[in-house]
Every structure is written in structure tokens, then in C-alpha cells.
Protein backbone atom coordinates (compact mmCIF):
# COMPACT_ATOMS: atom_id res chain seq x y z
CA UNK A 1 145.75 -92.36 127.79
CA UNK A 2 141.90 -92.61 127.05
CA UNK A 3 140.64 -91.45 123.64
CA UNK A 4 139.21 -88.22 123.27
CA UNK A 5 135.55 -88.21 120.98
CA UNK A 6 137.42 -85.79 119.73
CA UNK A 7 140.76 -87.36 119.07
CA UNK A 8 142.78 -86.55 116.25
CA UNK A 9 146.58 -87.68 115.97
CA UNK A 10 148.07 -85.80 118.64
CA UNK A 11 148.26 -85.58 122.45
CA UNK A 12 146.93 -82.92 123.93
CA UNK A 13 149.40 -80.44 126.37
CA UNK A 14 149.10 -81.59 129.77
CA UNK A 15 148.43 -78.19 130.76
CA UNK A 16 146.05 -77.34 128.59
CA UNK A 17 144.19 -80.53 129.23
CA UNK A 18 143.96 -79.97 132.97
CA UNK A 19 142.47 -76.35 132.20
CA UNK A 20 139.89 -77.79 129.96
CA UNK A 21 138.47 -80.55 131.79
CA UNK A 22 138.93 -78.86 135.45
CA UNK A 23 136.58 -80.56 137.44
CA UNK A 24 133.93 -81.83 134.93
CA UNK A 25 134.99 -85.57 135.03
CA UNK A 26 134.15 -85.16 138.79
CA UNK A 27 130.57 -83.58 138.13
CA UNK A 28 129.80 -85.70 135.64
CA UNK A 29 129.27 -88.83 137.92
CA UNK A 30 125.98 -86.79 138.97
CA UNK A 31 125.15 -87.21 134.98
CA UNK A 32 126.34 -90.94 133.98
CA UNK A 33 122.41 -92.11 134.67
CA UNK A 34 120.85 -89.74 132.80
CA UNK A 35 123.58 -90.11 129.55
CA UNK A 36 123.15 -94.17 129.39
CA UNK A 37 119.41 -93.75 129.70
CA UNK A 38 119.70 -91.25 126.80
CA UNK A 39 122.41 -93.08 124.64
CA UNK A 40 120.10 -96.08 124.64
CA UNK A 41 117.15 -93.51 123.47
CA UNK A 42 119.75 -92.76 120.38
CA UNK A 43 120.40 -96.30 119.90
CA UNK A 44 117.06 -96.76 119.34
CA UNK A 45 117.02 -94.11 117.04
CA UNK A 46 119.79 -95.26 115.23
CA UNK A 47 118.23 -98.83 115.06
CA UNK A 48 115.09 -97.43 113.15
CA UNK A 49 116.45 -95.86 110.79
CA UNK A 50 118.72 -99.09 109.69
CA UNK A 51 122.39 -97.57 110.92
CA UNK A 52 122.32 -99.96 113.66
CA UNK A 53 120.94 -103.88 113.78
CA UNK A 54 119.01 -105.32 116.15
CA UNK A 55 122.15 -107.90 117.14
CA UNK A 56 124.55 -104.24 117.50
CA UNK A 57 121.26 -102.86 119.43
CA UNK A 58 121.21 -105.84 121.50
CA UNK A 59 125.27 -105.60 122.84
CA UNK A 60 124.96 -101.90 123.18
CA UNK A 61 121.72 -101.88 125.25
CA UNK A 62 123.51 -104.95 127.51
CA UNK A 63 126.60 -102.67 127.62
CA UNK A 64 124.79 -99.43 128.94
CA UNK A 65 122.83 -101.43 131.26
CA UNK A 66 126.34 -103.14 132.67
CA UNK A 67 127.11 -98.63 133.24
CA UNK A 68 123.50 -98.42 135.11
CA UNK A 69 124.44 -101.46 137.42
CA UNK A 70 128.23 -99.79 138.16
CA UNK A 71 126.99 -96.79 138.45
CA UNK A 72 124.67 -97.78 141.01
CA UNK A 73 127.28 -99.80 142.93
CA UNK A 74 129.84 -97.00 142.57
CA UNK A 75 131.94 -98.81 140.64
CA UNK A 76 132.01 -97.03 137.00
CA UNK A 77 135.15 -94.81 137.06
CA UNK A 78 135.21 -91.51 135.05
CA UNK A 79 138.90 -90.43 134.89
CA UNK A 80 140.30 -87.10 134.43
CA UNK A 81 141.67 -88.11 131.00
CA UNK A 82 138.19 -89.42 130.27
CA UNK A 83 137.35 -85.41 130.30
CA UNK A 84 133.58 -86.67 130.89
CA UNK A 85 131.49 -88.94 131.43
CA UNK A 86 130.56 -89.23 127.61
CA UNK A 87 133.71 -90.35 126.93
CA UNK A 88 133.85 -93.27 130.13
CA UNK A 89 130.89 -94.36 128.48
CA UNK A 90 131.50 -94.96 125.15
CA UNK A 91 135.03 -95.77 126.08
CA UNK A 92 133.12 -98.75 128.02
CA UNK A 93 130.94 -99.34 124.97
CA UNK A 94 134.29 -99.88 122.82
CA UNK A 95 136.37 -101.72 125.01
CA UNK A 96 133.39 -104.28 125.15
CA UNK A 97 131.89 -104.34 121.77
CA UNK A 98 134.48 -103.01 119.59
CA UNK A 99 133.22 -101.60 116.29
CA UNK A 100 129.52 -101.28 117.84
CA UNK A 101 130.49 -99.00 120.24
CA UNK A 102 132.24 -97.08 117.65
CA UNK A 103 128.87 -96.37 116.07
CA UNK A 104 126.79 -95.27 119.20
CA UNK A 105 127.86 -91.29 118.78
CA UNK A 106 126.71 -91.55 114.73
CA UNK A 107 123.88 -88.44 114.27
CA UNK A 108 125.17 -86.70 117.48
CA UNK A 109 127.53 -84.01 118.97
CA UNK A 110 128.88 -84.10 122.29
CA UNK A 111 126.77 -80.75 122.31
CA UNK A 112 123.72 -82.60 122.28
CA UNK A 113 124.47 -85.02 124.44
CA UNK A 114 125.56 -83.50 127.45
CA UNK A 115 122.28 -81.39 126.49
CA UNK A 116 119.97 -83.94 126.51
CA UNK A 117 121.78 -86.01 130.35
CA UNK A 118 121.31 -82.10 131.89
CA UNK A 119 117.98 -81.63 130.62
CA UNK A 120 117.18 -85.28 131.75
CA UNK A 121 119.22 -83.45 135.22
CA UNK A 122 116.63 -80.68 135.46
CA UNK A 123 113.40 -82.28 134.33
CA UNK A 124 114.15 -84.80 137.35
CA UNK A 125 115.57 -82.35 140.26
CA UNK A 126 112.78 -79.57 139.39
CA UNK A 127 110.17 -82.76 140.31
CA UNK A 128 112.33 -83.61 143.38
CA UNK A 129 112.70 -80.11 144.37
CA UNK A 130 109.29 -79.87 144.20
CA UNK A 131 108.03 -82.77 146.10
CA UNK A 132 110.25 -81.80 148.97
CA UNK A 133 109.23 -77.85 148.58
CA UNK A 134 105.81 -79.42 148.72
CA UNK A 135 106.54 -81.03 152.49
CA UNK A 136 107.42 -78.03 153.15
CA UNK A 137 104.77 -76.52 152.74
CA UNK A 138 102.94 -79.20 154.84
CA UNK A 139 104.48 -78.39 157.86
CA UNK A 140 104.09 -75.35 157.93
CA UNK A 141 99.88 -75.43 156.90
CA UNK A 142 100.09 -78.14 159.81
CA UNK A 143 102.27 -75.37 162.36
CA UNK A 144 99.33 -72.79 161.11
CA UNK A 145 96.51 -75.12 162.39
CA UNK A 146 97.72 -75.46 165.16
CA UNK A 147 98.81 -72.35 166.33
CA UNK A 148 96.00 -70.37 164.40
CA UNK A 149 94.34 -68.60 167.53
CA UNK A 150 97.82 -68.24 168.99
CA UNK A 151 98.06 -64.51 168.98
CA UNK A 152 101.44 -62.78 168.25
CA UNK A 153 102.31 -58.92 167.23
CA UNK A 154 102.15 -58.11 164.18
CA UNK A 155 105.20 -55.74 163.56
CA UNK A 156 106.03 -53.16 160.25
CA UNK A 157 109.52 -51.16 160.77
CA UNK A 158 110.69 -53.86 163.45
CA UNK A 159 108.26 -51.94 165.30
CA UNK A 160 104.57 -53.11 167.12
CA UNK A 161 102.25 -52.59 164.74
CA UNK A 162 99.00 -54.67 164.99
CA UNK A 163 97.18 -57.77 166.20
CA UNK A 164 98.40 -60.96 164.24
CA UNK A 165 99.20 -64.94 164.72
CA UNK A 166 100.72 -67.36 164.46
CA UNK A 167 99.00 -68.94 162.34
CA UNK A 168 99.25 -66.00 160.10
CA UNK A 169 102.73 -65.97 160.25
CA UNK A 170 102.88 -69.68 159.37
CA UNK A 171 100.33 -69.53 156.86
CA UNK A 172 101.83 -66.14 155.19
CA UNK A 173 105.04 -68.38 154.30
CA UNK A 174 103.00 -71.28 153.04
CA UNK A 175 101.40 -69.36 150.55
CA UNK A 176 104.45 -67.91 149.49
CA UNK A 177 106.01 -71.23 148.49
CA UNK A 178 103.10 -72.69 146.82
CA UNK A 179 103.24 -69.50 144.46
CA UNK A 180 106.50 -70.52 143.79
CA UNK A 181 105.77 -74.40 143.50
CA UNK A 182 102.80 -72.63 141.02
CA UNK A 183 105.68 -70.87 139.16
CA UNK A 184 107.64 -74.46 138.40
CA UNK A 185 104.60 -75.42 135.74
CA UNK A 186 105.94 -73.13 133.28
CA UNK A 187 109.42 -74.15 133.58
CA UNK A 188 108.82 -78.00 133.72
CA UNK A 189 106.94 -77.19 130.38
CA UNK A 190 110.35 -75.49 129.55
CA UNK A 191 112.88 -77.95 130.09
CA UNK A 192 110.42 -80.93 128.92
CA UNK A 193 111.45 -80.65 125.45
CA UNK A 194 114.31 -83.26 123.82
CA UNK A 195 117.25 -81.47 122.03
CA UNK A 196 118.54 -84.75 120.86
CA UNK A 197 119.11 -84.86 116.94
CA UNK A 198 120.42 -81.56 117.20
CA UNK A 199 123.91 -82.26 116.77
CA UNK A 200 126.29 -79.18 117.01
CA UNK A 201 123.89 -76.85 116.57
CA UNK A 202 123.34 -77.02 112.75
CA UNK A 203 121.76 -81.33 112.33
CA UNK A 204 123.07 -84.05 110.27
CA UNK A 205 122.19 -85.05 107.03
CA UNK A 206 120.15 -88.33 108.31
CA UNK A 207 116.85 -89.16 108.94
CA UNK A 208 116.75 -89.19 112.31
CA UNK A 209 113.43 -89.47 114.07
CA UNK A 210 113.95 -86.87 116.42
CA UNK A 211 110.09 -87.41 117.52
CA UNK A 212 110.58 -91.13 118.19
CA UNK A 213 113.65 -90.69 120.92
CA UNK A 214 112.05 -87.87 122.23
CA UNK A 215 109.02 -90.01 123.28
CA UNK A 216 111.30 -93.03 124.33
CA UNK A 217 112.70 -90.36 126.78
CA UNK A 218 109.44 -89.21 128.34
CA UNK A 219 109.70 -85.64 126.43
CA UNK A 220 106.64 -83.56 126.27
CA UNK A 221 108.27 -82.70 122.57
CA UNK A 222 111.33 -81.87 120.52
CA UNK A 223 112.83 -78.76 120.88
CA UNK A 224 112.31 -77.61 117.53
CA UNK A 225 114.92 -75.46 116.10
CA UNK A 226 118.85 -77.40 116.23
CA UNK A 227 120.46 -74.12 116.54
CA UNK A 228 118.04 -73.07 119.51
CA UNK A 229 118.58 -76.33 121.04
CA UNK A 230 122.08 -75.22 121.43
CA UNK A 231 121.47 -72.00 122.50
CA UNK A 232 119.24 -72.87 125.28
CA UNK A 233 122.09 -74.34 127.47
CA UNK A 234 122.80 -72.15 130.06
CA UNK A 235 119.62 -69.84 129.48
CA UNK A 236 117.54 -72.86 131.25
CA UNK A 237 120.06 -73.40 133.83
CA UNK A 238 119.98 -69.96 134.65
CA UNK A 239 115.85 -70.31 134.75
CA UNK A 240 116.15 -73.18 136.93
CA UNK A 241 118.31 -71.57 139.53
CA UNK A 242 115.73 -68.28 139.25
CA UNK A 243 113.54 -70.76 140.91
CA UNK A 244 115.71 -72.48 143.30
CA UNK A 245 116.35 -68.46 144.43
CA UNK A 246 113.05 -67.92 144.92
CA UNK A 247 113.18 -71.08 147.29
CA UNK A 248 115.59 -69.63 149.09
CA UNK A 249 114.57 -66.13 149.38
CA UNK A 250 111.41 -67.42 151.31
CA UNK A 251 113.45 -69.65 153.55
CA UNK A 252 115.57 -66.49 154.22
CA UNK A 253 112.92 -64.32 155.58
CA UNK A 254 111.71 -67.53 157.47
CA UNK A 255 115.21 -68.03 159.03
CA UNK A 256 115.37 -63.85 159.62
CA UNK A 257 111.90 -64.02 161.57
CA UNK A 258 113.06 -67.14 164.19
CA UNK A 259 116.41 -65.77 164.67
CA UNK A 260 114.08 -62.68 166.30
CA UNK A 261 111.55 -64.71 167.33
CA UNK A 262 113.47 -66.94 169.16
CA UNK A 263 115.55 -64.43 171.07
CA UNK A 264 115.12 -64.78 174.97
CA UNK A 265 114.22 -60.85 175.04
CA UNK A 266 111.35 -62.10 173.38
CA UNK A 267 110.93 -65.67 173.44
CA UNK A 268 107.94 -66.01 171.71
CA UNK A 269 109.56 -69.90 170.05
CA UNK A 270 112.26 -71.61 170.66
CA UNK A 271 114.25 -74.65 169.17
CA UNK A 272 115.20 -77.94 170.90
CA UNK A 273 118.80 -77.90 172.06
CA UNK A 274 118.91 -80.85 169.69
CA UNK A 275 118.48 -78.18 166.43
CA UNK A 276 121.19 -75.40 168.02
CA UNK A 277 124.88 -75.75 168.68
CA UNK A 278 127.46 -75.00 171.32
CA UNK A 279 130.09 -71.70 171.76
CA UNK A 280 133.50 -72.79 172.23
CA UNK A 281 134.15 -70.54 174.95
CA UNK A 282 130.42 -69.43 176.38
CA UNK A 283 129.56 -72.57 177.99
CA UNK A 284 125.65 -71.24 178.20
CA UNK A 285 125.18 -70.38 174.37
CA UNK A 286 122.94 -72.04 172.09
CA UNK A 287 123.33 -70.91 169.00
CA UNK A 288 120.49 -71.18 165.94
CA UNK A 289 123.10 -71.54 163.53
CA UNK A 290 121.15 -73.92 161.34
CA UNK A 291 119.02 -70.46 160.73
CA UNK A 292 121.87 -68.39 160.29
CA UNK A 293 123.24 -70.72 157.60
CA UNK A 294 120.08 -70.51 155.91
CA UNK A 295 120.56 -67.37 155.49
CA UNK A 296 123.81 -67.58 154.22
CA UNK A 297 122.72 -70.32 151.79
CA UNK A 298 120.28 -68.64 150.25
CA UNK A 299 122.92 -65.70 149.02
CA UNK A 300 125.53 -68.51 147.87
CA UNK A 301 122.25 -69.70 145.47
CA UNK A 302 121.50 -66.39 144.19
CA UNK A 303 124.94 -66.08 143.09
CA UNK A 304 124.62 -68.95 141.18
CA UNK A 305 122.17 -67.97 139.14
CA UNK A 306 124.04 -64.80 138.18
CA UNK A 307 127.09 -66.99 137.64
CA UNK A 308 125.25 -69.06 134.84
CA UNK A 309 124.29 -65.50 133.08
CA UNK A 310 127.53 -63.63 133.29
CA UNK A 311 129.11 -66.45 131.16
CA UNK A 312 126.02 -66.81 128.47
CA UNK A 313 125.47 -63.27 128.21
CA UNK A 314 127.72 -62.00 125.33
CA UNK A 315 128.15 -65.69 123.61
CA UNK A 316 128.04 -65.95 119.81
CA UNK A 317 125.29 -68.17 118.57
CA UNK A 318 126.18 -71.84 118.35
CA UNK A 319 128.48 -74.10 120.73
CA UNK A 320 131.28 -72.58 122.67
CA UNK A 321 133.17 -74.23 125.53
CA UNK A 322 132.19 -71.63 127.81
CA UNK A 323 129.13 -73.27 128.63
CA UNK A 324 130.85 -76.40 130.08
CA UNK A 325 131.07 -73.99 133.04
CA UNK A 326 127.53 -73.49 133.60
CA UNK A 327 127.43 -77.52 134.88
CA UNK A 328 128.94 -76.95 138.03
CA UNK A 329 126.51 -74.07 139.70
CA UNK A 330 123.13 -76.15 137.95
CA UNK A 331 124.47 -79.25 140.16
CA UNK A 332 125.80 -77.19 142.89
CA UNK A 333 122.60 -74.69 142.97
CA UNK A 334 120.27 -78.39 143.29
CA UNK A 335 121.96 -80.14 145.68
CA UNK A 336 122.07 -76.71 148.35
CA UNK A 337 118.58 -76.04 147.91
CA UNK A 338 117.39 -79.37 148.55
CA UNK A 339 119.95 -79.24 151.86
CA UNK A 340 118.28 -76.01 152.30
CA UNK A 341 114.36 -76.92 152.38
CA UNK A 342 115.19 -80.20 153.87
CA UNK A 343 116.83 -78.10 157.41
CA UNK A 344 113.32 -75.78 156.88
CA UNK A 345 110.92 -78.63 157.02
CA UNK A 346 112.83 -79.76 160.08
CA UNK A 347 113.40 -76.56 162.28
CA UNK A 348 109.53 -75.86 161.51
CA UNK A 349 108.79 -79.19 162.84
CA UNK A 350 110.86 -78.84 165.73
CA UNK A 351 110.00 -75.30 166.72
CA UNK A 352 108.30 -74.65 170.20
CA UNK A 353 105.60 -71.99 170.88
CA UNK A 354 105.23 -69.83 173.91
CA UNK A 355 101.70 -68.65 174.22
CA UNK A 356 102.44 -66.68 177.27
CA UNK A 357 104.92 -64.63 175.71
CA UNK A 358 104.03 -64.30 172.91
CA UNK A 359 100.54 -62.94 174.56
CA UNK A 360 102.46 -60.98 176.89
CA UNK A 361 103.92 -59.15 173.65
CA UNK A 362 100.84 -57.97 172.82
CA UNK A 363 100.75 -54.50 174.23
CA UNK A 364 98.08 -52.06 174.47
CA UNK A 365 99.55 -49.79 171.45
CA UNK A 366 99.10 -52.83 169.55
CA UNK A 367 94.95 -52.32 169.11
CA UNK A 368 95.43 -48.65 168.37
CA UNK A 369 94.01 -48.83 164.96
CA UNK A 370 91.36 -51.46 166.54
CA UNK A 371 89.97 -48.59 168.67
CA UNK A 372 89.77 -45.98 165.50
CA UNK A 373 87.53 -48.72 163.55
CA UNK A 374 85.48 -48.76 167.04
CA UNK A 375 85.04 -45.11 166.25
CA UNK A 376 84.26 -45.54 162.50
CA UNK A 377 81.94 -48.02 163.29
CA UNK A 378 80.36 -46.07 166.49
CA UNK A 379 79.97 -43.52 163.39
CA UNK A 380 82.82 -41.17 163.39
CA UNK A 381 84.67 -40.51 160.10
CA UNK A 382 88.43 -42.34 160.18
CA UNK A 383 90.71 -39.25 160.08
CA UNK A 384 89.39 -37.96 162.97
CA UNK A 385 89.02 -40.93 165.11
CA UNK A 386 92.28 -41.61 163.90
CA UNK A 387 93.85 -38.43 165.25
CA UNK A 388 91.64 -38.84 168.35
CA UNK A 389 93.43 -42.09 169.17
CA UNK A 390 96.76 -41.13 168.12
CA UNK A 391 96.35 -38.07 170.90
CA UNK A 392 95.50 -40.42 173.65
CA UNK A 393 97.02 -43.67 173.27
CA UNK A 394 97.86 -44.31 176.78
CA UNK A 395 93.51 -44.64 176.97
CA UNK A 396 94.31 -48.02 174.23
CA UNK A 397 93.87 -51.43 174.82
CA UNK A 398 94.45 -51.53 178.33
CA UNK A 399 91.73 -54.64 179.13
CA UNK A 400 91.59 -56.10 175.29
CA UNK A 401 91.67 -59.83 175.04
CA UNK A 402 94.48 -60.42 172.23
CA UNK A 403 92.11 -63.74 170.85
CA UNK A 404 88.60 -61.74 171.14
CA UNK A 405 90.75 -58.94 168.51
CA UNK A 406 91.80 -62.10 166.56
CA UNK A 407 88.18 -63.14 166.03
CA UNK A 408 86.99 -59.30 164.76
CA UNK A 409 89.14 -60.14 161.86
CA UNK A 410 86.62 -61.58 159.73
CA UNK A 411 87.96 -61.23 156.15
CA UNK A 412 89.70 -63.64 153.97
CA UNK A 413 92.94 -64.21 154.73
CA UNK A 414 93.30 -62.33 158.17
CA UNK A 415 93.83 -64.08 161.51
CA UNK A 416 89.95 -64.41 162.22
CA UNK A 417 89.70 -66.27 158.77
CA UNK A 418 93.03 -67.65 157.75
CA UNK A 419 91.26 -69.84 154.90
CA UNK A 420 92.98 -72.45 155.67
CA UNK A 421 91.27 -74.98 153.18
CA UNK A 422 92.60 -72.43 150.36
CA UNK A 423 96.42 -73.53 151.03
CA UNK A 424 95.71 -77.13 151.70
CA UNK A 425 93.55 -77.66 148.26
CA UNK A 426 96.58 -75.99 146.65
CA UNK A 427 99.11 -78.42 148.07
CA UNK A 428 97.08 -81.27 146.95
CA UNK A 429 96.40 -80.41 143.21
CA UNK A 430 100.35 -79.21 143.00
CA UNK A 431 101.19 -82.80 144.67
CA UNK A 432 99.02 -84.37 142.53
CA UNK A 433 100.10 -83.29 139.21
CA UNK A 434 103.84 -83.38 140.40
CA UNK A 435 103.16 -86.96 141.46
CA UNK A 436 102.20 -87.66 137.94
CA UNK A 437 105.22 -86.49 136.67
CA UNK A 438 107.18 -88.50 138.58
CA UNK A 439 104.85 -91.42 137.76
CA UNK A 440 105.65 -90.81 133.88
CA UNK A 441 109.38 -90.62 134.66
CA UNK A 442 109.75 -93.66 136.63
CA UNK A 443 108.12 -95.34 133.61
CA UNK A 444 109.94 -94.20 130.72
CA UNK A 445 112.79 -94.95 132.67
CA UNK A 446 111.48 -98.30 133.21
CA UNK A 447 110.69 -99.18 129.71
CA UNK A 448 113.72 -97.93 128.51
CA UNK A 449 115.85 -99.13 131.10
CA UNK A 450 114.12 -101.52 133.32
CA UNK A 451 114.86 -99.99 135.94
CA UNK A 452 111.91 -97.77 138.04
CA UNK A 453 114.08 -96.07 140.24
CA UNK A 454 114.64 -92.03 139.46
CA UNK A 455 118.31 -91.59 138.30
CA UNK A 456 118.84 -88.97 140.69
């Protein structure tokens, strides 16, 4: 049986041991990365302030490197009596080294730990969720160009309302996201903070340099307070999924749109055969189910978020093992939105537009309130041209050209003017700056680990 970190002189019940680890040793593989690259930050640590020599430095950096290499060749076991991957580690550490591994947890909690390997997580997959948010966001500026004179109607209720785009449409959703991408500078700034030192909430009495492993890390700073540190856990998890649901919320109403859009009453797109799949008993059906998942996705990640909050809500201050189960939806709520914007990018790039429906939707109740600001601007007053209109709308729009009412839109932001250069000068300075953080990650990871590769 492996040794607990927390052993004492007993066994555990089986029972109770099963309960209490559940599926963690399982999740954990997701952290193993992120907890050497961190345990060799402490090491450090420990090494300046004279607990650990340069020889027991030596073996124990060798040692975690050995776990980077396994890991990488999926070949570093974390068992169920393990409990974690803390444990497989420093089990590794011991088995190898003896004594030296023995001193690797001095200064630290397990609290702190698995704090620092999830913030190491989240710092990494909001970057990653970013960047691929970010191509995103591409595709559809690029769909917007080139279906910007493209004319489509523009609907409020489910109901015609008045002349729009495509590119609009596109563009609308664009915009959206890069708010959102906008929104991830705050919360980067947020989780870029190093609870190591921490301990169990309360310190230790040593001198750790909390400062120094912080910067061997890549941290912005320390998270100040140790009992804060703690208390954060779960709180930032639940931030982090906040954004991940604002992902999704977008790429619901996306999904929502094509699955009307693309409906052969209407036909105004359509997806390859190659992005749709078969009935089982309708030989003709070609179902958009990638869409209709996307929906459904987005609802599984907003529960997640709620998850995280119904268990930290009513904790007492300091550690409590409730927050082990805030792990699972973190790595869960990651790994389905970056399924989720991945399938966006590519129905976007796959979707097909048809001009001549889509024009063909544009009937003549559609420039209704085009002919009342014909009026205002003949020099009528707009409640009575307005009710003029409304009384004879079968005199509307008969001959308009759906393009030529495009082009009378000259504000910022409608279809005549869809400021395009606006959403495209945002993508590059978020890209840019999110580029640079996953510069300064690949190098702390490389001077720390040799290795330039993210951990993710």
C-alpha cells in the first residue's frame, strides 16, 4: 500500500478511502506537469534558504525531470492508493533518493500544492482558451468580409424586421467574443499570483522566500495573505468557468441562428454533408447535430460553474476537503469549451451562403421603416410618416434593391459601414499580448525545466 503524506500508523478503511479519493488520482494526470514544475520551484526555495544542498537539489531536480519525461511518454502511473498525484510524485522522489525526497514537502501543505499545479492549470488553459477563442474570432471577421454586401433579413420576435447582412450577422458575433477575450485580462491578472509558501492556510515558521519561487514560476506576484491563498480555491475556479460560460453562451446563439438559417424553408446557408450526420431510419436526413450539441454543451458548462459555487458557498475559512471536488468541473469545464470553440471555428469555416435566398427573403415589409425615414427626410415629422406607412404597407418596397438599402446605412457599425478594421485591430492587440504570455510561459518553463513545451 503507498504512503499517504498524511500517514500516521494506521490503514485507512477501504471504504472510506475509496469515498475520499473518488476519481482524483484519475484527474490528477491532467496536473502531474504543472506539480513537478512547481515542486522544483520549492526546491529551489528550499535550497536558498540552506534546508536543502545543492548535491540533494541536484537528485531531486534529476528525479522530477525523470516524472516530466514519463509523464510525457505516458508512463508515470498515479494509483488509486496514491490518492493524487502529489503523493506518485514524491512517492517517486523517495523510492529514488531516499531521505531527499523525504524533505521535498518541508514549508508546504498539500493545500498549497495542489493550489499552486491548478493555478499553474488555469494560468495556462485561460492562454490556450484564448488563442483558440481568438481563431475564432478570425473566421468569422474573415466570413464577414466576405459576405459583407450579402444582404439577409434582419428579424426581432422571429419575425421580418429590417434590412441586414451577413456580414452583420458575422461581424455581430465577432465582436461579442472579443469582449469576452477583453474580459480574460482581468482574470489572467487574477489567477497570476503564486500561493506557494502558504502552507495550510496559516504559513510556517521559516524563511521562505515566497517572492523568489514565485518568480521562478513565471508569477506576476505572491498572493499575499496565506489564509486568502486558501480561500481563493474554488472562488477562481468558479471565475474561470464564468468565462468559459460566456464562451459558450455566444456559441449558443451562433448554433441557435444556423439551425434556422440553415433550414430548407429558408435556406439562406447550409453545411457540407461532411459537417451533418445521418437518421437511422430517414434515409434523406441530414442532421446539424454538431449545432445542436453546441447547444447542449454550452448548458452542461454553465452548470459547472454553479457546481464549483454551491460547494464553496457556506465553507468555513481555511482548508476543507470539500474543495477537492471543485477539480473535476475546472478540468472538465476546459477541456468542453475548447471541444466547443474548436467545432465553431470549423462549422463557420465550412458554412455555405445562398445569395439568392437569402435575397429572395428580403420582402417588401422588410424596408417599411426605410420608407418612413424617406418621409422624414422628404420633411415629414416620424410619427406621422410612420403611421402613414404602417396604413399602406402593401405600397412598401415593392422595386427596392436589398444592396442599394444596405449602402443607405452609413453609420458605424451598420451594414453600410460594418467597421471592419475596428474588429480586426482588436484581434491583433488581444493576440499580441496573449502571445506574450505564452512567450513568458514557455520560458519559465524552460529555465526551470528545460523543457519549452506548454504542460498542457
Amino acid at each position: 500500500m503507498a504512503k499517504k503524506l498524511w500517514q500516521k500508523n494506521y490503514e485507512v478503511d477501504s471504504m472510506l478511502e475509496s469515498f475520499t479519493v473518488g476519481n482524483d488520482y484519475i484527474l490528477d494526470q491532467d496536473l502531474v506537469l504543472p506539480d513537478a514544475f512547481a515542486s522544483l520551484a520549492h526546491a529551489m526555495g528550499l535550497n536558498k534558504i540552506g534546508i536543502l544542498s545543492d548535491g540533494e537539489l541536484a537528485s531531486l531536480k534529476e528525479g522530477l525531470l525523470d516524472i516530466v519525461a514519463l509523464k510525457e511518454r505516458g508512463e508515470f502511473a498515479i494509483r488509486a492508493q496514491d490518492e493524487d498525484c502529489h503523493t506518485a510524485i514524491e512517492g517517486y522522489l523517495t523510492d529514488k533518493y531516499g531521505d531527499v525526497g523525504k524533505k521535498i514537502h518541508t514549508g508546504r501543505s498539500r493545500n498549497d500544492q495542489v493550489q499552486t499545479a491548478l493555478r499553474l492549470y488555469m494560468r495556462e488553459a485561460l492562454v490556450k482558451t484564448l488563442d483558440a477563442l481568438l481563431d475564432t474570432v478570425s473566421a468569422l471577421i474573415g466570413f464577414a468580409r466576405d459576405n459583407a454586401w450579402v444582404p439577409m433579413p434582419g428579424r426581432t420576435h422571429m419575425q421580418i424586421a429590417m434590412p441586414s447582412s451577413v456580414g452583420l450577422w458575422a461581424l455581430s458575433f465577432a465582436e461579442e467574443m472579443l469582449d469576452t477575450a477583453s474580459y480574460s485580462d482581468s482574470l489572467y491578472s487574477i489567477l497570476d499570483q503564486s500561493p506557494l509558501g502558504s502552507a495550510a492556510s496559516y504559513g510556517v515558521p521559516l524563511p521562505l522566500d515566497r517572492e523568489y519561487t514565485a518568480l521562478l514560476m513565471g508569477f506576476g506576484k505572491v498572493q499575499n495573505n496565506v489564509l486568502y491563498a486558501n480561500n481563493s480555491r474554488g472562488r477562481f475556479e468558479a471565475m474561470m468557468l464564468d468565462f468559459f460560460s460566456y464562451i459558450a453562451l455566444t456559441i449558443s446563439k451562433i448554433s441557435q441562428d444556423l439551425m434556422i438559417f440553415t433550414l430548407p424553408e429558408l435556406g439562406y446557408f447550409s453545411l457540407p454533408k461532411e459537417l451533418t450526420t445521418g437518421s437511422s431510419i430517414m434515409p434523406q436526413k441530414k442532421n446539424p447535430d454538431g449545432l445542436e450539441l453546441a447547444r447542449s454543451r454550452t448548458a452542461l458548462i454553465l452548470s459547472l460553474s454553479e457546481r464549483v459555487k454551491s460547494i464553496i458557498k457556506c465553507l468555513p475559512s481555511g482548508y476543507n476537503r470539500d474543495f477537492q471536488d471543485t477539480k473535476e468541473p475546472l478540468i472538465e469545464g476546459y477541456k468542453a469549451v475548447m471541444e466547443l470553440i474548436r467545432i465553431t471555428e470549423h462549422m463557420v469555416k465550412g458554412l455555405v451562403v445562398h445569395p439568392d435566398a437569402l435575397e429572395k427573403g428580403c420582402t417588401s415589409e422588410l424596408y417599411a421603416t426605410d420608407r418612413v425615414m424617406e418621409k422624414v427626410l422628404e420633411g415629414g415629422n416620424f410619427r406621422d410618416s410612420y403611421l402613414s406607412v404602417g396604413l399602406n404597407l402593401d405600397k412598401v418596397g415593392k422595386d427596392t434593391d436589398p444592396v442599394a438599402s444596405l449602402r443607405k446605412r452609413v453609420s458605424t457599425g451598420t451594414s453600410g459601414c460594418l467597421n471592419i478594421g475596428y474588429s480586426e485591430d482588436m484581434e491583433k492587440h488581444l493576440r499580441k499580448k496573449n502571445d506574450e504570455r505564452m512567450r513568458s510561459l514557455r520560458s519559465s518553463y524552460e529555465n526551470l525545466l528545460g523543457i519549452d513545451e506548454l504542460l498542457l
